[in-house]
PDB file of N, CA and C in Angstrom:
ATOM      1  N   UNK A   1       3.676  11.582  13.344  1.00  0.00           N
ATOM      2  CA  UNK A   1       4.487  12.483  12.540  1.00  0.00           C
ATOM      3  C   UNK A   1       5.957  12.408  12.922  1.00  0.00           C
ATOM      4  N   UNK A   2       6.491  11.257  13.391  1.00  0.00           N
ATOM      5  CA  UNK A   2       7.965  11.220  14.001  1.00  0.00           C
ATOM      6  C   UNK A   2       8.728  10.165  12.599  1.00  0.00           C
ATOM      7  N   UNK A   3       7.921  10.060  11.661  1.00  0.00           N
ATOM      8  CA  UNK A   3       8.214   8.610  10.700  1.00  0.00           C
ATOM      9  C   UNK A   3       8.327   7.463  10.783  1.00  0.00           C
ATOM     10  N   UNK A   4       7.585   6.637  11.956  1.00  0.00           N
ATOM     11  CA  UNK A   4       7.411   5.452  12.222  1.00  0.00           C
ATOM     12  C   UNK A   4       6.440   4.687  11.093  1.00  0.00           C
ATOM     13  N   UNK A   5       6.012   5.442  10.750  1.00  0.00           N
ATOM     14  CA  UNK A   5       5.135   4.880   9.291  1.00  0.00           C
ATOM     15  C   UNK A   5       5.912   4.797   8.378  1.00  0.00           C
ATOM     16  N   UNK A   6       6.805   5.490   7.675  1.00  0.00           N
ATOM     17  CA  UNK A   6       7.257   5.669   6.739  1.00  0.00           C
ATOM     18  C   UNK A   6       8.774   4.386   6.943  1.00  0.00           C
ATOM     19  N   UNK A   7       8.900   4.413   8.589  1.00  0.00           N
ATOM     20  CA  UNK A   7      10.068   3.325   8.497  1.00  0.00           C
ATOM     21  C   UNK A   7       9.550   2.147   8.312  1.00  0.00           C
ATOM     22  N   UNK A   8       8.400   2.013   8.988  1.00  0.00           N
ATOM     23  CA  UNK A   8       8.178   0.701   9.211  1.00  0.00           C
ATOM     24  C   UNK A   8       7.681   0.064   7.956  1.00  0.00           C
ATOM     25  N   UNK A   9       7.126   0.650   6.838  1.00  0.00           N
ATOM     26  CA  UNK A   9       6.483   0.726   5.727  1.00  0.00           C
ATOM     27  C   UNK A   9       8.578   0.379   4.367  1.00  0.00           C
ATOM     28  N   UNK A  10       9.119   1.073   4.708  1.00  0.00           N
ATOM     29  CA  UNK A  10      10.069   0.921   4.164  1.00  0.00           C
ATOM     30  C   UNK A  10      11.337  -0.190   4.862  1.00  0.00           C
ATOM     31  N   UNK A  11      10.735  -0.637   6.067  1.00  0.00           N
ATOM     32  CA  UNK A  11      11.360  -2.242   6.863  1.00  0.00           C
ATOM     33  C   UNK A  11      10.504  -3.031   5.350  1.00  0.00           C
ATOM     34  N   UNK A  12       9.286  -3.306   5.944  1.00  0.00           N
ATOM     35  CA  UNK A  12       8.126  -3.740   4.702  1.00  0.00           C
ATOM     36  C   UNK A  12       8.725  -4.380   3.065  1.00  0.00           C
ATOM     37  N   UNK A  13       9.216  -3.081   2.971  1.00  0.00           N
ATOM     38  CA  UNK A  13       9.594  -2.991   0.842  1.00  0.00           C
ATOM     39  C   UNK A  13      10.892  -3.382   1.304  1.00  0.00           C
ATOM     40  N   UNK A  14      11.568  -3.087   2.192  1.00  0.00           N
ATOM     41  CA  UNK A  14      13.373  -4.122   2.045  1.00  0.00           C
ATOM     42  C   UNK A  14      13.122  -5.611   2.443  1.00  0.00           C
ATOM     43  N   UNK A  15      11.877  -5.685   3.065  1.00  0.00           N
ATOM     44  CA  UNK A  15      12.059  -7.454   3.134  1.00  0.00           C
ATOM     45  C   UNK A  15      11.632  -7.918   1.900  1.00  0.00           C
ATOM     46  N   UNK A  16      10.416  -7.692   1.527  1.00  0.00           N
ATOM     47  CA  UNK A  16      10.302  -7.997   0.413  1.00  0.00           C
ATOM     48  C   UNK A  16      10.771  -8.053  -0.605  1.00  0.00           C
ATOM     49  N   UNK A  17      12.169  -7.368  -0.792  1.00  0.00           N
ATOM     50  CA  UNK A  17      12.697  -7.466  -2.006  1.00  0.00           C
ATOM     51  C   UNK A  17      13.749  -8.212  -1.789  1.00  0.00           C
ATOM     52  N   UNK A  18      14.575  -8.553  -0.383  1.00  0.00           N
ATOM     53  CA  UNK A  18      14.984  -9.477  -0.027  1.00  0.00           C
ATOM     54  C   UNK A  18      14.340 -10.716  -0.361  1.00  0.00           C
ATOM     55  N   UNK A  19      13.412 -10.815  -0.209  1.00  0.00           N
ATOM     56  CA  UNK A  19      12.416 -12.124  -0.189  1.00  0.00           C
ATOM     57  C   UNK A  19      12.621 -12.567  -1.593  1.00  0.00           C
ATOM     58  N   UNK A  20      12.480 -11.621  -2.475  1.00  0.00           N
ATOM     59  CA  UNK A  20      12.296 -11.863  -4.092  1.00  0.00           C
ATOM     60  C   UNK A  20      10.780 -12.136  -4.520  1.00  0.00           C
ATOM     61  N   UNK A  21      10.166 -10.980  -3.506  1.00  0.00           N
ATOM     62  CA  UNK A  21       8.524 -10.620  -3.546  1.00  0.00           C
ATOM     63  C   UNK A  21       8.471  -9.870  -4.951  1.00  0.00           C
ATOM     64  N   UNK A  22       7.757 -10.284  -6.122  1.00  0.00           N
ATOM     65  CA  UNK A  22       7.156  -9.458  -7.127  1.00  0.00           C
ATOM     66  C   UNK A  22       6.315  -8.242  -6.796  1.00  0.00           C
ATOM     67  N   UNK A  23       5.465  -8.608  -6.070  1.00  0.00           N
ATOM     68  CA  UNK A  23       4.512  -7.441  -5.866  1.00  0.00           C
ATOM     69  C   UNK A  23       3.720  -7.052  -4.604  1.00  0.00           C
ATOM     70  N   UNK A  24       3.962  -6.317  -3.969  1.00  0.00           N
ATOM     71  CA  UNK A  24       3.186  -6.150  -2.825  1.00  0.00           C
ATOM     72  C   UNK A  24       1.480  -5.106  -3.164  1.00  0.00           C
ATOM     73  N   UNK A  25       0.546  -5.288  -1.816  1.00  0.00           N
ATOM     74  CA  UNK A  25      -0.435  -4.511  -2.733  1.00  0.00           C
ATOM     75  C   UNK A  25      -1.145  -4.133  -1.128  1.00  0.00           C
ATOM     76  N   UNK A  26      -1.777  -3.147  -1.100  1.00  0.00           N
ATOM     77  CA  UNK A  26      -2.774  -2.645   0.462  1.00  0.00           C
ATOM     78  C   UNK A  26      -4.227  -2.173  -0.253  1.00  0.00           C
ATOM     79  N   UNK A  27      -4.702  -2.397   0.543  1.00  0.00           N
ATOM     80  CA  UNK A  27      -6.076  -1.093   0.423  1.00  0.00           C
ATOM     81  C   UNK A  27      -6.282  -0.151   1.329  1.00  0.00           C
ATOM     82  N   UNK A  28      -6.519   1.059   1.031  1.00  0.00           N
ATOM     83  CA  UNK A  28      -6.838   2.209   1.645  1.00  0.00           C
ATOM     84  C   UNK A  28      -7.756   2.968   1.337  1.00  0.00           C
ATOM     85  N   UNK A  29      -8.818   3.186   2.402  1.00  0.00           N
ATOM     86  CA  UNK A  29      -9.909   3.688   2.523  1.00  0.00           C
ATOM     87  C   UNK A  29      -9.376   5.255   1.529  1.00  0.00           C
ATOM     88  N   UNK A  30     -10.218   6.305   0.848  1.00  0.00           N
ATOM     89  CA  UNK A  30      -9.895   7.316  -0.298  1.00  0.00           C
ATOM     90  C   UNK A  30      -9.474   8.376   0.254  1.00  0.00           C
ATOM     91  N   UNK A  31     -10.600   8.575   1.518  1.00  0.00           N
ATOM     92  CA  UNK A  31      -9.938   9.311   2.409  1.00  0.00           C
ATOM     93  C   UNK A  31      -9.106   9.659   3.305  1.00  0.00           C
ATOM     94  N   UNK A  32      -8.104   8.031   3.608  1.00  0.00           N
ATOM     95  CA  UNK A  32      -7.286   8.586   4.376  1.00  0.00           C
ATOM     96  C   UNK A  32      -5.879   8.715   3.131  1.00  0.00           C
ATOM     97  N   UNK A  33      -5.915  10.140   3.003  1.00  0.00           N
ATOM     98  CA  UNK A  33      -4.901  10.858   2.020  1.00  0.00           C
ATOM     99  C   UNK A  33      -3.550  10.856   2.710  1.00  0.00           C
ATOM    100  N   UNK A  34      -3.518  10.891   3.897  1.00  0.00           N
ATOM    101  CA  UNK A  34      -2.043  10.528   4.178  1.00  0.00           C
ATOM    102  C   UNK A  34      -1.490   9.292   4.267  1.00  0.00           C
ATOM    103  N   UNK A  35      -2.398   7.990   4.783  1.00  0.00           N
ATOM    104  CA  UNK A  35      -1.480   6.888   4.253  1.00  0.00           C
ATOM    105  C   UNK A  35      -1.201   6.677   2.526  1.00  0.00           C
ATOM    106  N   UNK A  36      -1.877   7.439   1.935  1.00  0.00           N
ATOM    107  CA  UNK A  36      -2.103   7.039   0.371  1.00  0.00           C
ATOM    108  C   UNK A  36      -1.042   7.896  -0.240  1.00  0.00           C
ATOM    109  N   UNK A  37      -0.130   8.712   0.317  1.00  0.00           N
ATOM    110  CA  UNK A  37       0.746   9.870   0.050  1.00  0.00           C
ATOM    111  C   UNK A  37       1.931   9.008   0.619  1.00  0.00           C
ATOM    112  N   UNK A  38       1.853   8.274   1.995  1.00  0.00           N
ATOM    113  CA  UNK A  38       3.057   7.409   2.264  1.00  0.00           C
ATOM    114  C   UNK A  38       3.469   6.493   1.974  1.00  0.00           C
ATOM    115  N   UNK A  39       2.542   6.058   1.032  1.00  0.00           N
ATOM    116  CA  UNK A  39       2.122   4.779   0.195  1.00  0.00           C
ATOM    117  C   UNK A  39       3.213   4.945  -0.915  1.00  0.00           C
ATOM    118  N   UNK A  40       2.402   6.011  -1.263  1.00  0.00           N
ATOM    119  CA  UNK A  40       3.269   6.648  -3.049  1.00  0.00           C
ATOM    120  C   UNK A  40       4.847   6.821  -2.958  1.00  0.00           C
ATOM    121  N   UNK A  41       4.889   7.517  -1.731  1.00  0.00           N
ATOM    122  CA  UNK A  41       6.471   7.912  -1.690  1.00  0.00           C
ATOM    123  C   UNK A  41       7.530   6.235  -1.351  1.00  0.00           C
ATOM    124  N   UNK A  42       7.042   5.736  -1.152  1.00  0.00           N
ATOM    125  CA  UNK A  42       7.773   3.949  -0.932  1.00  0.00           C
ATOM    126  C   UNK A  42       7.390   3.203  -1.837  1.00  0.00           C
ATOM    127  N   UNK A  43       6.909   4.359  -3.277  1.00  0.00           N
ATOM    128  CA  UNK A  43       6.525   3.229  -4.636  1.00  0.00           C
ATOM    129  C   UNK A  43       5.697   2.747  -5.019  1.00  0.00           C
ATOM    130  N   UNK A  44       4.617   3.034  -4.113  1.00  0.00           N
ATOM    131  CA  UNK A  44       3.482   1.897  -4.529  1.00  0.00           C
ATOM    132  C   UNK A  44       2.658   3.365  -5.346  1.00  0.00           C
ATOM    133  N   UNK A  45       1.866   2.522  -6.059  1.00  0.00           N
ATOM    134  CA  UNK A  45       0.887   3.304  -7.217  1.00  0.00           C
ATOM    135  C   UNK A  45      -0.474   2.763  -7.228  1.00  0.00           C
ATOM    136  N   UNK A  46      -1.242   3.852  -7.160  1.00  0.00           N
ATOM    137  CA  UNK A  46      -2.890   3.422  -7.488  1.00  0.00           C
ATOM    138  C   UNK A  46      -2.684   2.642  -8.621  1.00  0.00           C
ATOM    139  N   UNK A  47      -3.773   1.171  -8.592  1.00  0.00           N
ATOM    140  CA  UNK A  47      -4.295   0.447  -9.390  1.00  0.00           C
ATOM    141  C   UNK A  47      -5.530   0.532  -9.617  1.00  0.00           C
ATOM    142  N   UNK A  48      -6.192   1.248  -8.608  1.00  0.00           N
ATOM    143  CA  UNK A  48      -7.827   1.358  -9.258  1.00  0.00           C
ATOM    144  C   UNK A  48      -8.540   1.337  -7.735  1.00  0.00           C
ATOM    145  N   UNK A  49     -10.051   1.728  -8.166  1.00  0.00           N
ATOM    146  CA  UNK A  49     -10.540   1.449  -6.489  1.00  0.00           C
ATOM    147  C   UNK A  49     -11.654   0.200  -6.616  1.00  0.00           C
ATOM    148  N   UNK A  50     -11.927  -0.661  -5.636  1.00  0.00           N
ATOM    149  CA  UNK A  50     -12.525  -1.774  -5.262  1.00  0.00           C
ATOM    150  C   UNK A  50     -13.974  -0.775  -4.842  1.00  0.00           C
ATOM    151  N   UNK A  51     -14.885  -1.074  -5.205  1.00  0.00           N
ATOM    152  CA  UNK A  51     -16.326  -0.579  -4.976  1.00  0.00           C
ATOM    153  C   UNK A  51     -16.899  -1.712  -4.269  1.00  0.00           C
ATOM    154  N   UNK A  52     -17.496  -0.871  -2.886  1.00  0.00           N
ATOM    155  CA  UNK A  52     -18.125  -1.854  -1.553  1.00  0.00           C
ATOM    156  C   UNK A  52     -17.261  -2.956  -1.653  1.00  0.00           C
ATOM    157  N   UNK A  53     -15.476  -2.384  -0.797  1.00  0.00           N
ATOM    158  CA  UNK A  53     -15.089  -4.105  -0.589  1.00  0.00           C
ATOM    159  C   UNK A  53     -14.897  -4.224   0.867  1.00  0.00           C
ATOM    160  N   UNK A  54     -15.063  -2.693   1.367  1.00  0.00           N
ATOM    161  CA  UNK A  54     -14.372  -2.988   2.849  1.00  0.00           C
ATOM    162  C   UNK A  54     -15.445  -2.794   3.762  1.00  0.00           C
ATOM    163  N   UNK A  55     -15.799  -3.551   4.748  1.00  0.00           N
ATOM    164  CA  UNK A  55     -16.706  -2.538   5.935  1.00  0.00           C
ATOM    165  C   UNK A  55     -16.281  -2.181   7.538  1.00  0.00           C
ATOM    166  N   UNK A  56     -16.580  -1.043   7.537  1.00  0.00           N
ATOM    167  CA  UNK A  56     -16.160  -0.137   8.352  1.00  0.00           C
ATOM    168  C   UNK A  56     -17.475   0.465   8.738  1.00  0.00           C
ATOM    169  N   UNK A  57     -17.198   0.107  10.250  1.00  0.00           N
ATOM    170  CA  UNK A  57     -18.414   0.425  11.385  1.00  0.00           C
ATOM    171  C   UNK A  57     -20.116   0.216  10.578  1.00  0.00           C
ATOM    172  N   UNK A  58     -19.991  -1.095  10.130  1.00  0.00           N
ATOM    173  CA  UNK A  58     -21.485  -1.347   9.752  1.00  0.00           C
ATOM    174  C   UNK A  58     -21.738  -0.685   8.123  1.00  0.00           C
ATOM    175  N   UNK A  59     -20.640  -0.300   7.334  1.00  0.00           N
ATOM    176  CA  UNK A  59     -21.321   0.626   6.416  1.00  0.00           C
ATOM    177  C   UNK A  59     -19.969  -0.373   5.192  1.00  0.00           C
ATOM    178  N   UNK A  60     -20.473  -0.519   4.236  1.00  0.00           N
ATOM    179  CA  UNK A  60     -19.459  -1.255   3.019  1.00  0.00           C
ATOM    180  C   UNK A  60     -18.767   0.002   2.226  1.00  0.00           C
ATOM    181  N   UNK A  61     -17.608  -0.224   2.764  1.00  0.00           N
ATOM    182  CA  UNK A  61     -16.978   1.181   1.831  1.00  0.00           C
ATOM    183  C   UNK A  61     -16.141   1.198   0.884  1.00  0.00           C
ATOM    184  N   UNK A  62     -15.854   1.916  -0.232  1.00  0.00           N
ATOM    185  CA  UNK A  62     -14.935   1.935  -1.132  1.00  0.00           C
ATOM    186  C   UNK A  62     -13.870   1.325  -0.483  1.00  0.00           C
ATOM    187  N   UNK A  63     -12.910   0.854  -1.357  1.00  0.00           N
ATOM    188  CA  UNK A  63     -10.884   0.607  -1.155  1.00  0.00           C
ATOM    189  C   UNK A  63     -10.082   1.023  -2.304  1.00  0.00           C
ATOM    190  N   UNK A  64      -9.259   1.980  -2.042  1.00  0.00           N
ATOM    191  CA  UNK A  64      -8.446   1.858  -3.243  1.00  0.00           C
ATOM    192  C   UNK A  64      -7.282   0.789  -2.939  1.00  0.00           C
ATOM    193  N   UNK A  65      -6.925   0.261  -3.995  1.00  0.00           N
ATOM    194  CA  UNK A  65      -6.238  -0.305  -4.286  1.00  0.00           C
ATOM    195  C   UNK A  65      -4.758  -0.201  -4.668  1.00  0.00           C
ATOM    196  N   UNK A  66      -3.858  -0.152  -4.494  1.00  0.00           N
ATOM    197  CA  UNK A  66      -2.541   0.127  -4.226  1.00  0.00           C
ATOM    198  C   UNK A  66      -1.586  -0.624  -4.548  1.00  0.00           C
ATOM    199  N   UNK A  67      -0.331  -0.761  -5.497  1.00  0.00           N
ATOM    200  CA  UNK A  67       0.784  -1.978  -5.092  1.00  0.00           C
ATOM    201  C   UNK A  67       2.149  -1.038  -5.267  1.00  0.00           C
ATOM    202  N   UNK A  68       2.547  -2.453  -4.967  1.00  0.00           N
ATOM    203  CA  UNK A  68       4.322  -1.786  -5.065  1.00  0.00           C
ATOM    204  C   UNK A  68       5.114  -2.818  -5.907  1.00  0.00           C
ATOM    205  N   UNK A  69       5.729  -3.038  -7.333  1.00  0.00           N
ATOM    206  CA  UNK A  69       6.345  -3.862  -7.897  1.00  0.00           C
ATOM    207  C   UNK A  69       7.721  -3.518  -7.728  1.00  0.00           C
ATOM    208  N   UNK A  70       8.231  -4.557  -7.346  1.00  0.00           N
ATOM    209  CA  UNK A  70       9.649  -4.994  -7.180  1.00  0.00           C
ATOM    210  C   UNK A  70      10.088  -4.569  -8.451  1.00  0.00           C
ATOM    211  N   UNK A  71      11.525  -4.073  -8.280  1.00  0.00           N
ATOM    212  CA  UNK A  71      12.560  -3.447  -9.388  1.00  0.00           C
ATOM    213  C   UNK A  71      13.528  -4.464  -9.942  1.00  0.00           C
ATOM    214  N   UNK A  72      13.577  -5.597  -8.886  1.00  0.00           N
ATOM    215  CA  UNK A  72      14.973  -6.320  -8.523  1.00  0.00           C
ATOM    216  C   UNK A  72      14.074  -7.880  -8.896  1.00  0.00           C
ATOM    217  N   UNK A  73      12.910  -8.073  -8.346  1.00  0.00           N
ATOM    218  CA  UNK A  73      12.712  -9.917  -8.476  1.00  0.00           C
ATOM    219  C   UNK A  73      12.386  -9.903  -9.771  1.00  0.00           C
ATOM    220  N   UNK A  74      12.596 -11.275  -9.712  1.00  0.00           N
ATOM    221  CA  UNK A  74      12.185 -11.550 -11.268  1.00  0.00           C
ATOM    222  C   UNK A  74      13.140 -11.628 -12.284  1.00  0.00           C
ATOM    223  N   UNK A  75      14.445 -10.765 -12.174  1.00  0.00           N
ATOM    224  CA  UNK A  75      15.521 -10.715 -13.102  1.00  0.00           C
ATOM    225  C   UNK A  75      15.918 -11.898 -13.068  1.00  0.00           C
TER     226      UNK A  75
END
């Protein structure tokens, strides 16, 4: 809770748009609601959720799906 997520996540989206990255994208388990809230606020938007893509401790679990489209590449 000091914003090391939120910087390091927004280091992340300035390289990439440096880069002239179109689209970045994560998955995140549904329940963890706070990376998916720190997600949103640096742009990125639910695309949908992946059914049984991830496994975690022996068990296949949902992913949502997540991206972030560049404002700037592509022009």
């Amino acid at each position: 809770r000091r914003g090391i997520g939120a910087a390091l996540l927004a280091a992340l989206v300035e390289s990439t748009e440096a880069a002239g990255i179109w689209t970045i994208q994560s998955g995140v388990f549904p329940e963890n609601t706070v990376s998916l809230r720190l997600h949103q606020r640096a742009g990125f938007r639910v695309v949908g959720t992946r059914e049984r893509i991830g496994r975690h401790h022996g068990e296949w679990r949902d992913v949502v799906l997540i991206e972030r489209r560049s404002a700037t590449a592509g022009r």
